[in-house]
N, C-alpha and C. Protein backbone atom coordinates (compact mmCIF):
# COMPACT_ATOMS: atom_id res chain seq x y z
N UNK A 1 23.99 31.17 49.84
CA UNK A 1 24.95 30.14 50.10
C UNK A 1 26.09 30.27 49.09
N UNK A 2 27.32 30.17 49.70
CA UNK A 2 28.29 29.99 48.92
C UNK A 2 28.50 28.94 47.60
N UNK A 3 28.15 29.24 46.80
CA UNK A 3 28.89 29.00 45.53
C UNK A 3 30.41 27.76 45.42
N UNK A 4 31.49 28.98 45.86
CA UNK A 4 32.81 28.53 45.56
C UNK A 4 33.77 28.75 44.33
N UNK A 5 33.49 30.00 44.51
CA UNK A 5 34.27 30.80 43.02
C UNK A 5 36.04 30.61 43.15
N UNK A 6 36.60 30.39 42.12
CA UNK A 6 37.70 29.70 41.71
C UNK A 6 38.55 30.62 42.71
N UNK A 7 38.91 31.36 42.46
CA UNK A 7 40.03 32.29 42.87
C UNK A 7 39.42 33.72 43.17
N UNK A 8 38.74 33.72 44.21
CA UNK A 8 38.60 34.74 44.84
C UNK A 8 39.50 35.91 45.38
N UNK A 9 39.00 37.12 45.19
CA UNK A 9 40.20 38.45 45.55
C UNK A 9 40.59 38.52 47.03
N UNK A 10 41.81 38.21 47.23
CA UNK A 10 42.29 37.98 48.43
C UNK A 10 42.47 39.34 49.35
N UNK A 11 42.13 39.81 48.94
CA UNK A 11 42.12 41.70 49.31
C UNK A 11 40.70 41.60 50.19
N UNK A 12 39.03 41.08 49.25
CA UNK A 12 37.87 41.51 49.65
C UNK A 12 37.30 40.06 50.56
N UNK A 13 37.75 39.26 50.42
CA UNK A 13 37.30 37.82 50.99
C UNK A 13 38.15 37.07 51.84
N UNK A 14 37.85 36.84 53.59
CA UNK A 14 38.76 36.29 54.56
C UNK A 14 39.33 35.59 53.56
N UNK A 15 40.52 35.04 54.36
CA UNK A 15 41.04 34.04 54.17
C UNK A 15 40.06 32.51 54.37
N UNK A 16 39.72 32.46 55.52
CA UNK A 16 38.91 31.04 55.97
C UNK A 16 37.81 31.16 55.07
N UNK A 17 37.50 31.75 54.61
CA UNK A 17 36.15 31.62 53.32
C UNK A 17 36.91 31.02 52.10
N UNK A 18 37.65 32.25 51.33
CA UNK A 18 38.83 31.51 50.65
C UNK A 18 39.08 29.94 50.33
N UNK A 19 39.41 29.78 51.79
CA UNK A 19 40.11 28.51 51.81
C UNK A 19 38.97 26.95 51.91
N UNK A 20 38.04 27.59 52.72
CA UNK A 20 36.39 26.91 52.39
C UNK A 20 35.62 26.78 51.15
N UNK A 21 35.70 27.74 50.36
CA UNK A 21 35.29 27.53 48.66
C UNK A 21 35.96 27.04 48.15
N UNK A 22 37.45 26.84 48.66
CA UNK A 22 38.79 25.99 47.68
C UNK A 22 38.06 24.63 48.09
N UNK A 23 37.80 23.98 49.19
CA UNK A 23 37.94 22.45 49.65
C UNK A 23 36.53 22.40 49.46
N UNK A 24 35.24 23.26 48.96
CA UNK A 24 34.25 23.09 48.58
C UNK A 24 34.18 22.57 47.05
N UNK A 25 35.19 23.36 45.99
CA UNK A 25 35.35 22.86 44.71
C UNK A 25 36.20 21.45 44.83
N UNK A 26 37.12 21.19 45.72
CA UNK A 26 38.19 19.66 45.49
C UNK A 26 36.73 18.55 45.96
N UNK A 27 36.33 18.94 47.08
CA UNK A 27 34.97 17.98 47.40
C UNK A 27 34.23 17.36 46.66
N UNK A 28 33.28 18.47 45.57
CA UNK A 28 32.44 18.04 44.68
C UNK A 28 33.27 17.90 43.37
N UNK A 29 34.67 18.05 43.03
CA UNK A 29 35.36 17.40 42.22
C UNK A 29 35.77 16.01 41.97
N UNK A 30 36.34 15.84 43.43
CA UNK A 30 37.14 14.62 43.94
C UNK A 30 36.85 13.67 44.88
N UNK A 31 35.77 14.27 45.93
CA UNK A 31 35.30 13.15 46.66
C UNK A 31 36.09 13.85 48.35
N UNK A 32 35.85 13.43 49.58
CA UNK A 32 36.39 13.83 51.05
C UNK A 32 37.41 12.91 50.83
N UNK A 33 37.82 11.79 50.19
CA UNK A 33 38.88 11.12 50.44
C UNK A 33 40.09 11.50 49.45
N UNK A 34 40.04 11.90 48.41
CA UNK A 34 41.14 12.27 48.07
C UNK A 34 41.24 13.94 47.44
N UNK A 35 40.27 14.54 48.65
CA UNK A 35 40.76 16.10 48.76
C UNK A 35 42.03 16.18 49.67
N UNK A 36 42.78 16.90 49.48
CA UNK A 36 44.31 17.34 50.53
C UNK A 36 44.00 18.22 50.77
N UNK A 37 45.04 19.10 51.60
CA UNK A 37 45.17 20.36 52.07
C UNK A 37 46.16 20.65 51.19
N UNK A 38 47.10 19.95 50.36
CA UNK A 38 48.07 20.69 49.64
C UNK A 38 47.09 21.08 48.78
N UNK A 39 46.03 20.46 47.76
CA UNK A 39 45.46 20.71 46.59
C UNK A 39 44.10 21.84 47.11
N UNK A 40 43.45 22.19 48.26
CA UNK A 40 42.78 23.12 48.77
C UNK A 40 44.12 24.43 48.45
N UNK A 41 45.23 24.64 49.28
CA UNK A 41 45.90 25.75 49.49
C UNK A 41 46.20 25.69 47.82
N UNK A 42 46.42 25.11 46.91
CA UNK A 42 47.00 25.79 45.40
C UNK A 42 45.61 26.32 45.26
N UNK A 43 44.36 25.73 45.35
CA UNK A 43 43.33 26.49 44.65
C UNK A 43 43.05 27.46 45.17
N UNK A 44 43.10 27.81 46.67
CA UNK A 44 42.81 28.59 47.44
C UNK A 44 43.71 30.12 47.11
N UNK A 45 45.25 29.68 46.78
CA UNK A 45 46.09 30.68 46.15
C UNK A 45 47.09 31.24 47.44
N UNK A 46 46.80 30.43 48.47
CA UNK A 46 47.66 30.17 49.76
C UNK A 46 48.80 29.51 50.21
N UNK A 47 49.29 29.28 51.23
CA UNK A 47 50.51 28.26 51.35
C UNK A 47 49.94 27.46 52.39
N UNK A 48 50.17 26.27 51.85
CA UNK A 48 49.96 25.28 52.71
C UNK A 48 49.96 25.38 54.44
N UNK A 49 51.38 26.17 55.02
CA UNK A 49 50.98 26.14 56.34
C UNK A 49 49.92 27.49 56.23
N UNK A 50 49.21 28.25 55.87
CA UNK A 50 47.91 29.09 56.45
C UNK A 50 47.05 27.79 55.97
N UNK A 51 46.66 26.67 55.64
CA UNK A 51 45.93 26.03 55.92
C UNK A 51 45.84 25.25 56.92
N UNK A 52 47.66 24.59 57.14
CA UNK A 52 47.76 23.86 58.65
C UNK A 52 47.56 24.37 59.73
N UNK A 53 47.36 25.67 59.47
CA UNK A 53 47.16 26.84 60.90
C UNK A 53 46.26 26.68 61.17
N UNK A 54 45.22 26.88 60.43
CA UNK A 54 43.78 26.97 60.50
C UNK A 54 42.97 25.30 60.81
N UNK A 55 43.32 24.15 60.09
CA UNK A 55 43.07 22.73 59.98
C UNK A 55 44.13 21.81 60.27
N UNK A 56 43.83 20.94 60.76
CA UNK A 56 45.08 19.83 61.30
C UNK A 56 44.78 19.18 59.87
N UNK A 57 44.22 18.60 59.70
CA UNK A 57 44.02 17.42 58.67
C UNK A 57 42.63 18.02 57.42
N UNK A 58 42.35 17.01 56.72
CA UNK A 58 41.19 17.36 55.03
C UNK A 58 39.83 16.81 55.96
N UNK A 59 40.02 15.86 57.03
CA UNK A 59 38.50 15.77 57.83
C UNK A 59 38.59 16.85 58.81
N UNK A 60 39.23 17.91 59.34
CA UNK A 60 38.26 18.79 60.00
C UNK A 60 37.98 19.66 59.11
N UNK A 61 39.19 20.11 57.94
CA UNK A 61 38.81 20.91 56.87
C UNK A 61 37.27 20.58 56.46
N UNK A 62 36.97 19.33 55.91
CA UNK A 62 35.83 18.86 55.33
C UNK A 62 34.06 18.89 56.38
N UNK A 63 34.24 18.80 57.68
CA UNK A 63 33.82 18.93 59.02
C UNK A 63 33.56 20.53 58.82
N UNK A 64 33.75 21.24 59.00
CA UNK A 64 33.94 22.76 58.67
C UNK A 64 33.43 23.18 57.66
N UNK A 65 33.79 22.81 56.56
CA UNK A 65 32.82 23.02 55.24
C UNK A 65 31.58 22.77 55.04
N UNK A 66 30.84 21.59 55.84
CA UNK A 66 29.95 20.82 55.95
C UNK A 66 29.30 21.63 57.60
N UNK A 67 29.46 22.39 58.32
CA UNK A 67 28.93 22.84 59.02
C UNK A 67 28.79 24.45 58.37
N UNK A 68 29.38 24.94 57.81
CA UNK A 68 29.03 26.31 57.30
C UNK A 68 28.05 25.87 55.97
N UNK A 69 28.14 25.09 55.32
CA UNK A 69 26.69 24.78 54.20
C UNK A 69 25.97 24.38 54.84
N UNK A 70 25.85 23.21 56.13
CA UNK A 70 23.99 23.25 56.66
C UNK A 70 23.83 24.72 56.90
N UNK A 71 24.52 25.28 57.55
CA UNK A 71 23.87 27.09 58.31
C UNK A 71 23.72 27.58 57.13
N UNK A 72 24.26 27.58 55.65
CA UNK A 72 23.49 28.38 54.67
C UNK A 72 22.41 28.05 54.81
N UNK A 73 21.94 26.53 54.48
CA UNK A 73 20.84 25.63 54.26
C UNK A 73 20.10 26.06 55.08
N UNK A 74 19.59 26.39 56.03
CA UNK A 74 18.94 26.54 57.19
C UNK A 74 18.80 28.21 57.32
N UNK A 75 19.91 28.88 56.77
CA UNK A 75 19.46 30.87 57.25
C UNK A 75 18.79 31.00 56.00
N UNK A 76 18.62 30.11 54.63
CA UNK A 76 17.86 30.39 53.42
C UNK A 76 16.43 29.56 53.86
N UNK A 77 16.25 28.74 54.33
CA UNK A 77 14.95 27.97 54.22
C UNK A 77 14.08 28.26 55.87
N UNK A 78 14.83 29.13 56.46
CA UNK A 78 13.85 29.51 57.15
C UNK A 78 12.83 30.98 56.50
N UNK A 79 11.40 30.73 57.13
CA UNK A 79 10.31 32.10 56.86
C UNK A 79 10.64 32.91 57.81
N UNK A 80 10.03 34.14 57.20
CA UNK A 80 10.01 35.41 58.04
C UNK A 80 8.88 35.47 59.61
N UNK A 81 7.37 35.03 58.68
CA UNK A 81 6.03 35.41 59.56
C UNK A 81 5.62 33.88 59.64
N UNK A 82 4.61 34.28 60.43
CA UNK A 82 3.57 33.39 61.16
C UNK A 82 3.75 32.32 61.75
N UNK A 83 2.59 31.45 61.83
CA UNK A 83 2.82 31.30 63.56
C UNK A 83 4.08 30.14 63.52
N UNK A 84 5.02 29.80 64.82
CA UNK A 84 6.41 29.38 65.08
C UNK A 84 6.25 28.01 64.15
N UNK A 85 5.21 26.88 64.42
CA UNK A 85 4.93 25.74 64.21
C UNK A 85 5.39 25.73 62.72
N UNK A 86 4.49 26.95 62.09
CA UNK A 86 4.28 26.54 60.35
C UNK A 86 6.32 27.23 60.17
N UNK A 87 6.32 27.93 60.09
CA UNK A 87 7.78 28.38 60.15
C UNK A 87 8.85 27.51 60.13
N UNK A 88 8.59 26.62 61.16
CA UNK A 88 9.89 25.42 61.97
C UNK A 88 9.32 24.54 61.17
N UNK A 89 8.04 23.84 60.67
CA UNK A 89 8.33 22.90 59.81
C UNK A 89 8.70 23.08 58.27
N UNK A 90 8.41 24.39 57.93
CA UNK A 90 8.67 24.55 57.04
C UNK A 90 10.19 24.72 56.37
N UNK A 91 10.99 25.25 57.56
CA UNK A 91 12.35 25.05 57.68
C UNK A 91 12.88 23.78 57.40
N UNK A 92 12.62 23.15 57.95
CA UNK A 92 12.99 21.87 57.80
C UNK A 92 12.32 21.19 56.74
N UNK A 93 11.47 21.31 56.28
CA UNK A 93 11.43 20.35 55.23
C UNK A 93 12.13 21.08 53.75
N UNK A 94 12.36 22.45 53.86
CA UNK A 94 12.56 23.42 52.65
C UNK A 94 14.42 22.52 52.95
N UNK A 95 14.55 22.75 54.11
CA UNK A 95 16.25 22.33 54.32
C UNK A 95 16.45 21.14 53.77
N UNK A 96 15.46 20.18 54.25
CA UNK A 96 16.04 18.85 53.93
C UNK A 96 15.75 18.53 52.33
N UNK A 97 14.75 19.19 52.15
CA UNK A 97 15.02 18.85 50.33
C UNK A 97 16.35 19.60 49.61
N UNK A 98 16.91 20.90 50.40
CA UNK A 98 17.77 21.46 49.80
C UNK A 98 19.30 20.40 50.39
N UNK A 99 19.32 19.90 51.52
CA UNK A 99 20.70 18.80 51.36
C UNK A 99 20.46 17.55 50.72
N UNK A 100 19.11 16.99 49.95
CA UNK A 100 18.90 15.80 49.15
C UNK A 100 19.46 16.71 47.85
N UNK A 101 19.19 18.25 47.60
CA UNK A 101 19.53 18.00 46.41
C UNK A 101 21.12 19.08 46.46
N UNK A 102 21.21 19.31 47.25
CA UNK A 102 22.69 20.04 47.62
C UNK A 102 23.52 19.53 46.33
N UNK A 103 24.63 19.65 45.47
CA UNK A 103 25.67 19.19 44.74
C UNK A 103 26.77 18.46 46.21
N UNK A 104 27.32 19.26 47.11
CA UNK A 104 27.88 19.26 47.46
C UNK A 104 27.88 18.15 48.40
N UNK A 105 26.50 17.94 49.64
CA UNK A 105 26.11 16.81 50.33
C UNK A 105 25.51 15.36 48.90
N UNK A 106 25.64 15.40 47.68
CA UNK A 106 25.02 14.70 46.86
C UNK A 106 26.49 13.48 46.91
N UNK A 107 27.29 14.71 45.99
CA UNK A 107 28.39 13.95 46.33
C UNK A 107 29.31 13.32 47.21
N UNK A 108 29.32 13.45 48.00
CA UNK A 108 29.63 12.93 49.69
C UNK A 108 28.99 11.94 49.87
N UNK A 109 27.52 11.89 49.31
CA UNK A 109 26.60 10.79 49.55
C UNK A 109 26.74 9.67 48.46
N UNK A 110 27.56 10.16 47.56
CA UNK A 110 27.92 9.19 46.05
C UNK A 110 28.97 8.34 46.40
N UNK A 111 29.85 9.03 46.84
CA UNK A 111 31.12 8.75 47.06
C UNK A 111 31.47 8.51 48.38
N UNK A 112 31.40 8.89 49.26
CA UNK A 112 31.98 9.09 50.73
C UNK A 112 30.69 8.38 51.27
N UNK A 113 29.94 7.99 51.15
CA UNK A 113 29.09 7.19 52.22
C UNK A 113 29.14 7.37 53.76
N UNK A 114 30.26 6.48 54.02
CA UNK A 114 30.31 5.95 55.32
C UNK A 114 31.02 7.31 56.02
N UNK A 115 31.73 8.28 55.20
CA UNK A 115 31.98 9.17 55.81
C UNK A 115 30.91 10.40 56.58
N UNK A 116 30.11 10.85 54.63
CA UNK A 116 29.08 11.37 55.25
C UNK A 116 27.82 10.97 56.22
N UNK A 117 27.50 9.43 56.68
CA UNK A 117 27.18 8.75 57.84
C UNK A 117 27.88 9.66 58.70
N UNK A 118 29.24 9.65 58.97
CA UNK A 118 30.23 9.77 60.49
C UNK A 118 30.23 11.36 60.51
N UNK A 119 30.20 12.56 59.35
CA UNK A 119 29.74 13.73 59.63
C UNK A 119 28.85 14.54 60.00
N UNK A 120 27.58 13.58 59.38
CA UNK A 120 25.99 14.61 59.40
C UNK A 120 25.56 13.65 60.36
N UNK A 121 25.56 12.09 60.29
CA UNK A 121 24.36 11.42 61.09
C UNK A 121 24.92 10.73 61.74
N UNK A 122 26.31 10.40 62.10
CA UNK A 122 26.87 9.13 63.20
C UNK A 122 27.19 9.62 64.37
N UNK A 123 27.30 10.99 64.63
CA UNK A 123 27.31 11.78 66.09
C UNK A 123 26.98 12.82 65.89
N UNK A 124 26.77 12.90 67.75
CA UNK A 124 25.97 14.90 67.82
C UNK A 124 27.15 15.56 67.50
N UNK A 125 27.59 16.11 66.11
CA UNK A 125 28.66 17.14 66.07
C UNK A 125 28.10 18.62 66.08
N UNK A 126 28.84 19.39 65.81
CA UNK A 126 28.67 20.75 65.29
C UNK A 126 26.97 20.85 64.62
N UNK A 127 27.26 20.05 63.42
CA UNK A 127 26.02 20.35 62.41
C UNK A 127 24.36 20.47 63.54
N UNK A 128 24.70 18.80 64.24
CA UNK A 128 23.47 18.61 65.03
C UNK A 128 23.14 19.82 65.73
N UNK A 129 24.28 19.56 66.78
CA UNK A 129 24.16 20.82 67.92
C UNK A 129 23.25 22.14 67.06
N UNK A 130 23.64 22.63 66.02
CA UNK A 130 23.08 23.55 65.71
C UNK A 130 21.50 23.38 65.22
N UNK A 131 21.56 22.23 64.53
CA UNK A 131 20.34 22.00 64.25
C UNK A 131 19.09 21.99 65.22
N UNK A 132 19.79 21.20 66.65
CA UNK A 132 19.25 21.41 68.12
C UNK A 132 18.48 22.27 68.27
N UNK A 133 19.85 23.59 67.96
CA UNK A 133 19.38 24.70 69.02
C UNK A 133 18.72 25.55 68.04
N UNK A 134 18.38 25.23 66.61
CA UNK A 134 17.25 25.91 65.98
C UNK A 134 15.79 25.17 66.22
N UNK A 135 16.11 24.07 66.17
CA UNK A 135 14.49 23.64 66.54
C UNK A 135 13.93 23.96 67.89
N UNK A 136 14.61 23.50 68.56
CA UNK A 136 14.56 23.82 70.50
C UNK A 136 13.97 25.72 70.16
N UNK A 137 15.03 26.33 69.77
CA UNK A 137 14.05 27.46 69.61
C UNK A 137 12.92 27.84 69.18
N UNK A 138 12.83 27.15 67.94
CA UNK A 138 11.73 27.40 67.49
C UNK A 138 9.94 26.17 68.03
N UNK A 139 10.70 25.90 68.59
CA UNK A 139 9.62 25.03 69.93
C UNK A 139 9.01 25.22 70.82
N UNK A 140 9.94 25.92 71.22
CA UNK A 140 9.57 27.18 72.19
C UNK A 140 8.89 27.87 72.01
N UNK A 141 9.20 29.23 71.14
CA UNK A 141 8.64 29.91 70.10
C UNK A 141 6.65 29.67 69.92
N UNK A 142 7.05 28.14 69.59
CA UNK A 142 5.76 27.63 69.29
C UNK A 142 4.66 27.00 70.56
N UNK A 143 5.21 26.84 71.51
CA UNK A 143 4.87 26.59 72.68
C UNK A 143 3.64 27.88 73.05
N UNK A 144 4.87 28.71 72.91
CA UNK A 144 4.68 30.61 73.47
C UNK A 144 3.07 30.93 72.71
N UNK A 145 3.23 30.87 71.53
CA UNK A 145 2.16 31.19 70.87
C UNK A 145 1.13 30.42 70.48
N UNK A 146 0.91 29.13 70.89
CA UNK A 146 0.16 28.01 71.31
C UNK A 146 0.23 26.71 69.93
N UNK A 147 1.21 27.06 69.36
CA UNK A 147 1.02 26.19 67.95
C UNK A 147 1.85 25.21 67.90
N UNK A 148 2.58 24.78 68.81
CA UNK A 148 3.33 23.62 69.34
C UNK A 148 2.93 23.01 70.78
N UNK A 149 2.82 21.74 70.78
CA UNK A 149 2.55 21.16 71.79
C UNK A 149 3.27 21.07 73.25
N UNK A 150 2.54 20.98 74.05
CA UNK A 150 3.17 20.52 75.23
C UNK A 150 4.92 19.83 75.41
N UNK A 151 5.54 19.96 76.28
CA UNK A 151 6.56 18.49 76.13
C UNK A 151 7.58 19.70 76.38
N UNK A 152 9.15 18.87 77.01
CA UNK A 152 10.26 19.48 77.07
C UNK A 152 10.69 19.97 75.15
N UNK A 153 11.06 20.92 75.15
CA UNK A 153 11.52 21.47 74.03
C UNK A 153 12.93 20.86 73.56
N UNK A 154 13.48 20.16 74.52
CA UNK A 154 14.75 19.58 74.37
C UNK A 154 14.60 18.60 73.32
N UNK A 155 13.62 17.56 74.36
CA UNK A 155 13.23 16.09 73.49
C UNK A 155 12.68 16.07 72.71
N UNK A 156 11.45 17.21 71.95
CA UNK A 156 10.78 17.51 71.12
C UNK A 156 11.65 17.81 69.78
N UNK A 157 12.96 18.43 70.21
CA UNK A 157 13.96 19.20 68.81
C UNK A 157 14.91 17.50 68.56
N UNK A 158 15.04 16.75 69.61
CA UNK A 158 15.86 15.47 69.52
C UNK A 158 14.97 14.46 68.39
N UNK A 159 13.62 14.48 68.56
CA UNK A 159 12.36 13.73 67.64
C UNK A 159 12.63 13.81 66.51
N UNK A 160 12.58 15.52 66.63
CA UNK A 160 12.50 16.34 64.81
C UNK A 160 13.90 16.01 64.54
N UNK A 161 14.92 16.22 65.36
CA UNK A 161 16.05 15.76 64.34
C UNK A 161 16.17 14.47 63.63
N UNK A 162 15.88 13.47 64.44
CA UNK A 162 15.79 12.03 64.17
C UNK A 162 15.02 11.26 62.69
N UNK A 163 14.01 12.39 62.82
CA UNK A 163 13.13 12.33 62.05
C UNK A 163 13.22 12.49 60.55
N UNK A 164 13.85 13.94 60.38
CA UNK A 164 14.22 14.47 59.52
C UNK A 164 15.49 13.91 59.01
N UNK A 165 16.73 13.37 59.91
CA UNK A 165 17.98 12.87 59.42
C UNK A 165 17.57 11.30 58.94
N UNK A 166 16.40 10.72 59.52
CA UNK A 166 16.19 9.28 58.67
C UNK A 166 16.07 9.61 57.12
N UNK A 167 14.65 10.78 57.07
CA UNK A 167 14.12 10.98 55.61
C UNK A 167 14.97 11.40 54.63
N UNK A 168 15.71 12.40 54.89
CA UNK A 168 17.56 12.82 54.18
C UNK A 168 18.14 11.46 53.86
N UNK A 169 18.39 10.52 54.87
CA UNK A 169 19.39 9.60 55.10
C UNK A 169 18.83 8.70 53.48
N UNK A 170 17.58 8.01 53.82
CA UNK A 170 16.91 6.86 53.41
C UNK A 170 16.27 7.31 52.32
N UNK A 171 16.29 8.80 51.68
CA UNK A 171 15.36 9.20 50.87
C UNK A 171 15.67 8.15 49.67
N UNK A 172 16.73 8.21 49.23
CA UNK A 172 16.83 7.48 47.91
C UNK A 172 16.15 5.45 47.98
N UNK A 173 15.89 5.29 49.17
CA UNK A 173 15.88 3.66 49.21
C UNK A 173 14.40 3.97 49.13
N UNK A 174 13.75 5.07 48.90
CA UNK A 174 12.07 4.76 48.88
C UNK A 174 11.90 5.82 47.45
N UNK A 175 13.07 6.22 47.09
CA UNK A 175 12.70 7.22 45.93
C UNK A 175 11.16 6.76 44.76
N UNK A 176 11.04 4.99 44.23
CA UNK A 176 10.40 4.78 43.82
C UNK A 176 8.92 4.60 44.38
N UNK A 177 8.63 5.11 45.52
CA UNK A 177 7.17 5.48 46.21
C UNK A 177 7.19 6.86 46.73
N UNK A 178 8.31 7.51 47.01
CA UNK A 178 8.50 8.76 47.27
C UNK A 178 9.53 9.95 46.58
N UNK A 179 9.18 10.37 45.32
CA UNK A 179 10.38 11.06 45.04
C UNK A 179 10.41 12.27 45.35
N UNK A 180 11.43 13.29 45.24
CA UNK A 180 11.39 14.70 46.44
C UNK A 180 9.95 15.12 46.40
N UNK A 181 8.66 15.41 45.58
CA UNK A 181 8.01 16.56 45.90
C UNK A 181 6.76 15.90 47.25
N UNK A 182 6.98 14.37 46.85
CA UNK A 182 6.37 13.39 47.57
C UNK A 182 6.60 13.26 49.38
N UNK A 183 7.72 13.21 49.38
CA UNK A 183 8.79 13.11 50.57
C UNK A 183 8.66 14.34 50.77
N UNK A 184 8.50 15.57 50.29
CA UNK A 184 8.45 16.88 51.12
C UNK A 184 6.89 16.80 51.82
N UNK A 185 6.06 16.41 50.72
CA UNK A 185 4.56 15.99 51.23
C UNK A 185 4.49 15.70 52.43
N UNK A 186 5.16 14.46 52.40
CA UNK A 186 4.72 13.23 53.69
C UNK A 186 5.54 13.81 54.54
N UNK A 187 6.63 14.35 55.00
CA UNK A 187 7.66 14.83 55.93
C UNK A 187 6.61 15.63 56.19
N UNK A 188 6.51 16.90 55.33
CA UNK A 188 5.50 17.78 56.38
C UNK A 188 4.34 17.48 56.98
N UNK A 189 3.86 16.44 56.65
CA UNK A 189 2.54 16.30 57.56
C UNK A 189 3.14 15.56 58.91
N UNK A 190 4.13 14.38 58.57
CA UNK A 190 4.97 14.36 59.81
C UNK A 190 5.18 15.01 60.85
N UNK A 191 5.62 16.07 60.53
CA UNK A 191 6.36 17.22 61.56
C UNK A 191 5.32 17.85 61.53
N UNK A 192 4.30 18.59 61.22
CA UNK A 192 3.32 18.82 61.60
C UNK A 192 2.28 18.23 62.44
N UNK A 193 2.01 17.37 61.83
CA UNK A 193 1.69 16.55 63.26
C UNK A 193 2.02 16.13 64.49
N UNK A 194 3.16 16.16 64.35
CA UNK A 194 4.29 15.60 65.71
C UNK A 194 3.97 17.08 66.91
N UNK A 195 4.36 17.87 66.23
CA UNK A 195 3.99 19.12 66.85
C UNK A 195 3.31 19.84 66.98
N UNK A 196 1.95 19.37 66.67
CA UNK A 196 0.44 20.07 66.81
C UNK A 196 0.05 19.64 68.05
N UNK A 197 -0.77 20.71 68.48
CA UNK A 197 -0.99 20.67 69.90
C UNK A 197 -2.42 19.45 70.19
């Protein structure tokens, strides 16, 4: 997962990466509300319109940034082997402890509240959709090889999302009966269970 190194060589690294590690450092500096696109393009080492080209406004910029860090989150915390079930929950619970302790989703969650509500959990955006169509796969997956239960794979990946975006959401309002290694505990037997045949 990206980092967000200051001034990257504009020779070896797109531009849209570039310009994504710039509004990744103003984020966990400054907060989604008073990141710009002017103060992304100085760090970025760009001109302002190759950012307006690319982004209308600092919320799709920020929307964008926040959909390329869950897909880190998620191509690092998935396993290689065995069977689909242990794999897919394990994904997910390795993920969701890594956006409780993300820097980047921390601060959003410090500061931006109601925003990060309206990015990760107040509609099916980008992030979901993807999240969807990794569980739905891997449901399947688990279906195939008998270690997931019965049921449309659709509504089964809609459960696990629900599930998983409460425990992210609410982790801190139970921190004092559940703190992360606890909450990874109880989540996985959750999702393990949910999806045992």
């Amino acid at each position: 997962m990206s980092t967000g190194a200051a001034t990257p060589d504009p020779g070896t690294v797109p531009v849209e990466q570039t310009i994504l590690d710039a509004a990744r450092e103003c984020v966990a500096e400054f907060g989604v509300r008073r990141t710009t696109l002017t103060e992304v393009a100085r760090r970025a080492g760009v001109s302002r319109p190759t950012v307006y080209r690319r982004w209308t406004d600092s919320r799709a910029l920020v929307a964008e940034l926040l959909v390329r860090e869950l897909r880190g989150i998620i191509a690092e915390a998935m396993p290689a082997g065995g069977p689909a079930r242990d794999r897919l929950v394990t994904a997910v619970v390795t993920g969701a402890a890594e956006v409780r302790s993300n820097p980047l989703f921390g601060k959003i969650f410090r500061t931006d509240t109601d925003l990060m509500l309206t990015y990760v959990f107040g509609r099916l955006g980008r992030n979901q959709r993807q999240l969807l169509d990794l569980f739905t796969t891997g449901i399947r997956e688990g279906q195939a090889d008998g270690s997931v239960r019965l049921g449309e794979p659709d509504r089964l990946a809609a459960m696990l999302l629900l599930i998983t975006q409460s425990a992210v959401q609410s982790a801190a309002t139970v921190a004092h009966l559940l703190d992360g290694p606890l909450l990874d505990i109880e989540l996985r037997h959750t999702l393990d269970s949910y999806l045992a045949p």
